[in-house]
C-alpha atoms as a PDB file:
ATOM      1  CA  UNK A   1     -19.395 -28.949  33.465  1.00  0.00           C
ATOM      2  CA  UNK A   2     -17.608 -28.550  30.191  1.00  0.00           C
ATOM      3  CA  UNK A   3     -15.332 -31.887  30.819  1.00  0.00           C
ATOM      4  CA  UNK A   4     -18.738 -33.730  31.222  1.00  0.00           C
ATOM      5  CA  UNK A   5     -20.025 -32.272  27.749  1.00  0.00           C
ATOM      6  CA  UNK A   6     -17.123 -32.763  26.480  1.00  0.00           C
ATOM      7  CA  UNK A   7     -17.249 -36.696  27.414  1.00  0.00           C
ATOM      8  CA  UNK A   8     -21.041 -37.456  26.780  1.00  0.00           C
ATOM      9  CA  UNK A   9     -20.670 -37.353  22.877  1.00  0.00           C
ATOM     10  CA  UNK A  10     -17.727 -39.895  22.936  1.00  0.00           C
ATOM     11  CA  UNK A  11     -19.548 -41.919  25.007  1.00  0.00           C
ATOM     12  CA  UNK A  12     -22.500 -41.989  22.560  1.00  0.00           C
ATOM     13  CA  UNK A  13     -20.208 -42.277  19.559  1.00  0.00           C
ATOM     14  CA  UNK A  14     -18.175 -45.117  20.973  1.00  0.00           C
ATOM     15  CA  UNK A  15     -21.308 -47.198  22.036  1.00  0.00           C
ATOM     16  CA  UNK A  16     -22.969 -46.581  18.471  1.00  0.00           C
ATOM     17  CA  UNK A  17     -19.595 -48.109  17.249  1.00  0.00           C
ATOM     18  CA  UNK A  18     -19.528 -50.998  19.634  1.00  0.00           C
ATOM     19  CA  UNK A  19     -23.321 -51.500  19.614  1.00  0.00           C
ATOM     20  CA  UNK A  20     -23.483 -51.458  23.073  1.00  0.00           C
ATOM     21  CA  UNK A  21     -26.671 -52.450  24.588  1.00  0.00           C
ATOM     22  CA  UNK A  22     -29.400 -50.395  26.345  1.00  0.00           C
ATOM     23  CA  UNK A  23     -28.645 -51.743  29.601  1.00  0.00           C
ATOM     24  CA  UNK A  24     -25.070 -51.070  29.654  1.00  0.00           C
ATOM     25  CA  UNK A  25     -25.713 -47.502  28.448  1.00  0.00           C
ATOM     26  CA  UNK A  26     -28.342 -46.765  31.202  1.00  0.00           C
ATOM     27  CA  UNK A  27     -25.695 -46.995  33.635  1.00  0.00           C
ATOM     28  CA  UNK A  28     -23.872 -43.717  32.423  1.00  0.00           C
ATOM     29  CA  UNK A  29     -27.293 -42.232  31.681  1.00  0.00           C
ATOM     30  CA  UNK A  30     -26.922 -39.373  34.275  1.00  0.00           C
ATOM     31  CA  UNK A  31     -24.050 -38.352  31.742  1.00  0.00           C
ATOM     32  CA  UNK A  32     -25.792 -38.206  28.912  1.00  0.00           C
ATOM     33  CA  UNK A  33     -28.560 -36.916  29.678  1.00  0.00           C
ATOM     34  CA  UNK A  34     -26.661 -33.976  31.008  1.00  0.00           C
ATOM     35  CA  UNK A  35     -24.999 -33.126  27.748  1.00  0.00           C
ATOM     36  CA  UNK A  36     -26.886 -30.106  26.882  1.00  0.00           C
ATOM     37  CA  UNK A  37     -28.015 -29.424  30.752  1.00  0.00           C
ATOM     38  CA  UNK A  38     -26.443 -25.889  32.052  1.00  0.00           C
ATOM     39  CA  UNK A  39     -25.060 -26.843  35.793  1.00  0.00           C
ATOM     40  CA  UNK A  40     -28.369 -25.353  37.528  1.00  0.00           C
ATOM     41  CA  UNK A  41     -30.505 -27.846  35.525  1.00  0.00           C
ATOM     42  CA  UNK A  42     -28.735 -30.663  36.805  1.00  0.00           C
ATOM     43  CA  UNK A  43     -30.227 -32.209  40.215  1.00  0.00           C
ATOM     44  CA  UNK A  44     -28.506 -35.283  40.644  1.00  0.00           C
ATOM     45  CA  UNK A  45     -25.968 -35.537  43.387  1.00  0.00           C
ATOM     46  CA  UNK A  46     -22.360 -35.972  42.270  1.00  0.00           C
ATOM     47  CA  UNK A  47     -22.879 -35.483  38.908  1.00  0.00           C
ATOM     48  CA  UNK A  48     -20.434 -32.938  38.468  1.00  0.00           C
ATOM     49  CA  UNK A  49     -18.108 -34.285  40.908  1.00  0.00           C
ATOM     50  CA  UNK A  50     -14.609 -34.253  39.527  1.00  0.00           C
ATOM     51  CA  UNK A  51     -14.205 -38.218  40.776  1.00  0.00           C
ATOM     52  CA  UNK A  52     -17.367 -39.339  39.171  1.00  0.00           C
ATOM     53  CA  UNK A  53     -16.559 -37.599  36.125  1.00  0.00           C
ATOM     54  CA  UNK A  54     -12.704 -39.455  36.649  1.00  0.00           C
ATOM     55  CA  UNK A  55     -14.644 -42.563  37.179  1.00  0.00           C
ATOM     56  CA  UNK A  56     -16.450 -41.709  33.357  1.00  0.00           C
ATOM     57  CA  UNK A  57     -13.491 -40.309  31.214  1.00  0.00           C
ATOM     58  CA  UNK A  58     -11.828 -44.084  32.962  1.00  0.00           C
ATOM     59  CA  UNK A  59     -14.353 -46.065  31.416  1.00  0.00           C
ATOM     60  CA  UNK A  60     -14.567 -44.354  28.434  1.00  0.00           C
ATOM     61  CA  UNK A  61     -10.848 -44.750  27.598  1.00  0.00           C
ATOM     62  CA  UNK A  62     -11.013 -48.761  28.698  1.00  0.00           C
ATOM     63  CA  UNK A  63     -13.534 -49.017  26.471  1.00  0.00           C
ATOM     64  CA  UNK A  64     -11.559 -47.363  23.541  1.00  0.00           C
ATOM     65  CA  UNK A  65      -8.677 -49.413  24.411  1.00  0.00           C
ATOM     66  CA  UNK A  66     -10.439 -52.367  24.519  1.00  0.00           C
ATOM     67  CA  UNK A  67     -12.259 -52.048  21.345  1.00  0.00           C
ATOM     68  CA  UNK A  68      -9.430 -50.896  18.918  1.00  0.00           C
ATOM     69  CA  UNK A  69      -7.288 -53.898  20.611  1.00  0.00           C
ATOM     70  CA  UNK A  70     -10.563 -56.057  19.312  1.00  0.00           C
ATOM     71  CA  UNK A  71     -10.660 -54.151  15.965  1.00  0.00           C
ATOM     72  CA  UNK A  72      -6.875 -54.510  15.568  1.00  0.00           C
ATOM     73  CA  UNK A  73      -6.924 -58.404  16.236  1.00  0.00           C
ATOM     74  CA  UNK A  74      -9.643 -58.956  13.821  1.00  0.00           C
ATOM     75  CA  UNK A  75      -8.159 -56.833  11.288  1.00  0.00           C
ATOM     76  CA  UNK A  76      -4.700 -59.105  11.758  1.00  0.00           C
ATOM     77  CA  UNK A  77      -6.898 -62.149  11.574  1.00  0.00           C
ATOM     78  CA  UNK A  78      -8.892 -61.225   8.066  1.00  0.00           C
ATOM     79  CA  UNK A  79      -5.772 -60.025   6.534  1.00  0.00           C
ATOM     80  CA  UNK A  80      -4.168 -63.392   7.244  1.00  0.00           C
ATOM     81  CA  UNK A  81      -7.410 -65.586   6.179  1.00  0.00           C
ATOM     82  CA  UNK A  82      -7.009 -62.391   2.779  1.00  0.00           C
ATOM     83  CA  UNK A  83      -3.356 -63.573   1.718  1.00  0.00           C
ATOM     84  CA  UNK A  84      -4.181 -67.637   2.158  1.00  0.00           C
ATOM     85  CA  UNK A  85      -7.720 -67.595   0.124  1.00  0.00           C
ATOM     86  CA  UNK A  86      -5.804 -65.776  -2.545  1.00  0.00           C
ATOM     87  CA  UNK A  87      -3.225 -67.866  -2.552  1.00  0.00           C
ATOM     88  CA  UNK A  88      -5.539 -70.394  -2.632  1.00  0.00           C
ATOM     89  CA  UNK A  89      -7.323 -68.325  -5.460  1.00  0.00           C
ATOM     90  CA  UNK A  90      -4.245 -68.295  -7.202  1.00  0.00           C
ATOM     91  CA  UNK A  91      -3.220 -71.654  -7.514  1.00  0.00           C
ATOM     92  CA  UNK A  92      -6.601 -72.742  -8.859  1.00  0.00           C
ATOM     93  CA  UNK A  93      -6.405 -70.503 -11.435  1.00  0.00           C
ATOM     94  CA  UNK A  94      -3.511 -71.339 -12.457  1.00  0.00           C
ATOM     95  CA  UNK A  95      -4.601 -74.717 -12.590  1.00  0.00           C
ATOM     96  CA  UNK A  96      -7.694 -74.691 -14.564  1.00  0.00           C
ATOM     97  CA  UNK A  97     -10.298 -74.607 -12.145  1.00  0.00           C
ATOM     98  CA  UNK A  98     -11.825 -71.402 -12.750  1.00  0.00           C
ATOM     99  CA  UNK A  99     -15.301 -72.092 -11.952  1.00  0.00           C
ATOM    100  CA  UNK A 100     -14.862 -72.219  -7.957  1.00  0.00           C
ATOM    101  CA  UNK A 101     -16.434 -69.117  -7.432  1.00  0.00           C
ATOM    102  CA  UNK A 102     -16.902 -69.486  -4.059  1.00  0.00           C
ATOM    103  CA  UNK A 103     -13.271 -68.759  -3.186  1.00  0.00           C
ATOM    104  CA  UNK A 104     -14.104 -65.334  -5.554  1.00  0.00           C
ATOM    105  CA  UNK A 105     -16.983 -63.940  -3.113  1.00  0.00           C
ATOM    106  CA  UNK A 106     -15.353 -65.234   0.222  1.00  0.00           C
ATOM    107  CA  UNK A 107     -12.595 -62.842  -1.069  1.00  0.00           C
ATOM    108  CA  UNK A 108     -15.103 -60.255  -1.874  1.00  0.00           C
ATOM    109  CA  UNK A 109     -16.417 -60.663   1.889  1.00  0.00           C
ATOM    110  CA  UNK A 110     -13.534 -60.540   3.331  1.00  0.00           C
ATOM    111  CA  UNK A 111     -12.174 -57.418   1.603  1.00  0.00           C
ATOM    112  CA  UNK A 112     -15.811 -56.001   2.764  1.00  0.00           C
ATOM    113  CA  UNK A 113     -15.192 -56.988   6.083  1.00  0.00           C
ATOM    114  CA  UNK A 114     -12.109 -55.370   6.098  1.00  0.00           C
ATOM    115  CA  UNK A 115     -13.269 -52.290   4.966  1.00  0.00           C
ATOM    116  CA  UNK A 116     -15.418 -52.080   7.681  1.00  0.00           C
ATOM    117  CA  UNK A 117     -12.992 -53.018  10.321  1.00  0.00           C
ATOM    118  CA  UNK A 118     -10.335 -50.542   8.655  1.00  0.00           C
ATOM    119  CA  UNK A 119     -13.515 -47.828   8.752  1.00  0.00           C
ATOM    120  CA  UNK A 120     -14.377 -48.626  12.297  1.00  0.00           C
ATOM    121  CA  UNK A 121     -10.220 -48.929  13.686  1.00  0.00           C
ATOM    122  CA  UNK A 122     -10.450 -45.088  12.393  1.00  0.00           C
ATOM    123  CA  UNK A 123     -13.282 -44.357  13.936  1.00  0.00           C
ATOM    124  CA  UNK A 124     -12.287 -44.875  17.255  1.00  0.00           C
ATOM    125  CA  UNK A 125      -8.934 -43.809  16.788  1.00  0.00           C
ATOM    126  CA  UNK A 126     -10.296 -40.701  15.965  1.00  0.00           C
ATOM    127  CA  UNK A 127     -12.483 -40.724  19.266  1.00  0.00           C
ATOM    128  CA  UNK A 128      -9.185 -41.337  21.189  1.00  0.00           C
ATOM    129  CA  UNK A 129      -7.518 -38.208  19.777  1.00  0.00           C
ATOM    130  CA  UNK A 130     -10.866 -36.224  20.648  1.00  0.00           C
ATOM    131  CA  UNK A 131     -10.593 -37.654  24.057  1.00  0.00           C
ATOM    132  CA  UNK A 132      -7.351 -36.806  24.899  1.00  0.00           C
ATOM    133  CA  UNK A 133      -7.956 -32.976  23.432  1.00  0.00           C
ATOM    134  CA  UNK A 134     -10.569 -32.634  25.968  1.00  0.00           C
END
């Protein structure tokens, strides 16, 4: 009982993070709607069983991998596309053609953007780490 409560929040964290859709979640719903059942509250067969609860944690950890590999590709691609716009930046500058301001808030997006992905790589990271604790 305690590994399923223990796997339900990570569940709901990670699909908040990946903003997973309400179809996909409804197939794990006998999970989470377990997660603050006591075991003679839940009626659904095999919910407790150790392999369905395998078959969960499984998911769950694809998922994580899956996402942080996604995270960590974007992250490599922005941080490229960073260095060449302010190179770019740079050279225009140094040039006289200060008033492309364009170039100035497509770095400021990008440096948003990679906030977020650096936020969100952490994120899940951190639900990894809480995964493998339980």
């Amino acid at each position: 009982m305690q590994k399923l409560q223990d796997l339900a929040p990570t569940m709901l964290e990670l699909w908040n993070l990946m903003d997973t859709p309400i179809e996909e979640q409804q197939e794990y719903q006998q999970i989470t709607c377990n997660i603050a059942a006591s075991e003679h509250e839940i009626t659904q067969a095999n919910s407790l069983s150790e392999d369905f609860i395998q078959y969960c944690n499984g998911r769950v950890g694809e998922n994580l991998k899956d996402e942080l590999e996604n995270v960590s590709v974007q992250l490599g691609e922005l941080r490229r596309n960073k260095a060449e716009n302010e190179s770019l930046l740079s050279l225009s500058f140094q040039f006289g053609d200060s008033t492309d301001y364009l170039k100035w808030f497509g770095a400021e997006e990008t440096d948003l953007s990679l906030h977020k992905l650096e936020e969100m790589r952490r994120q899940l990271m951190s639900l990894m780490v809480v995964r493998r604790r339980a």
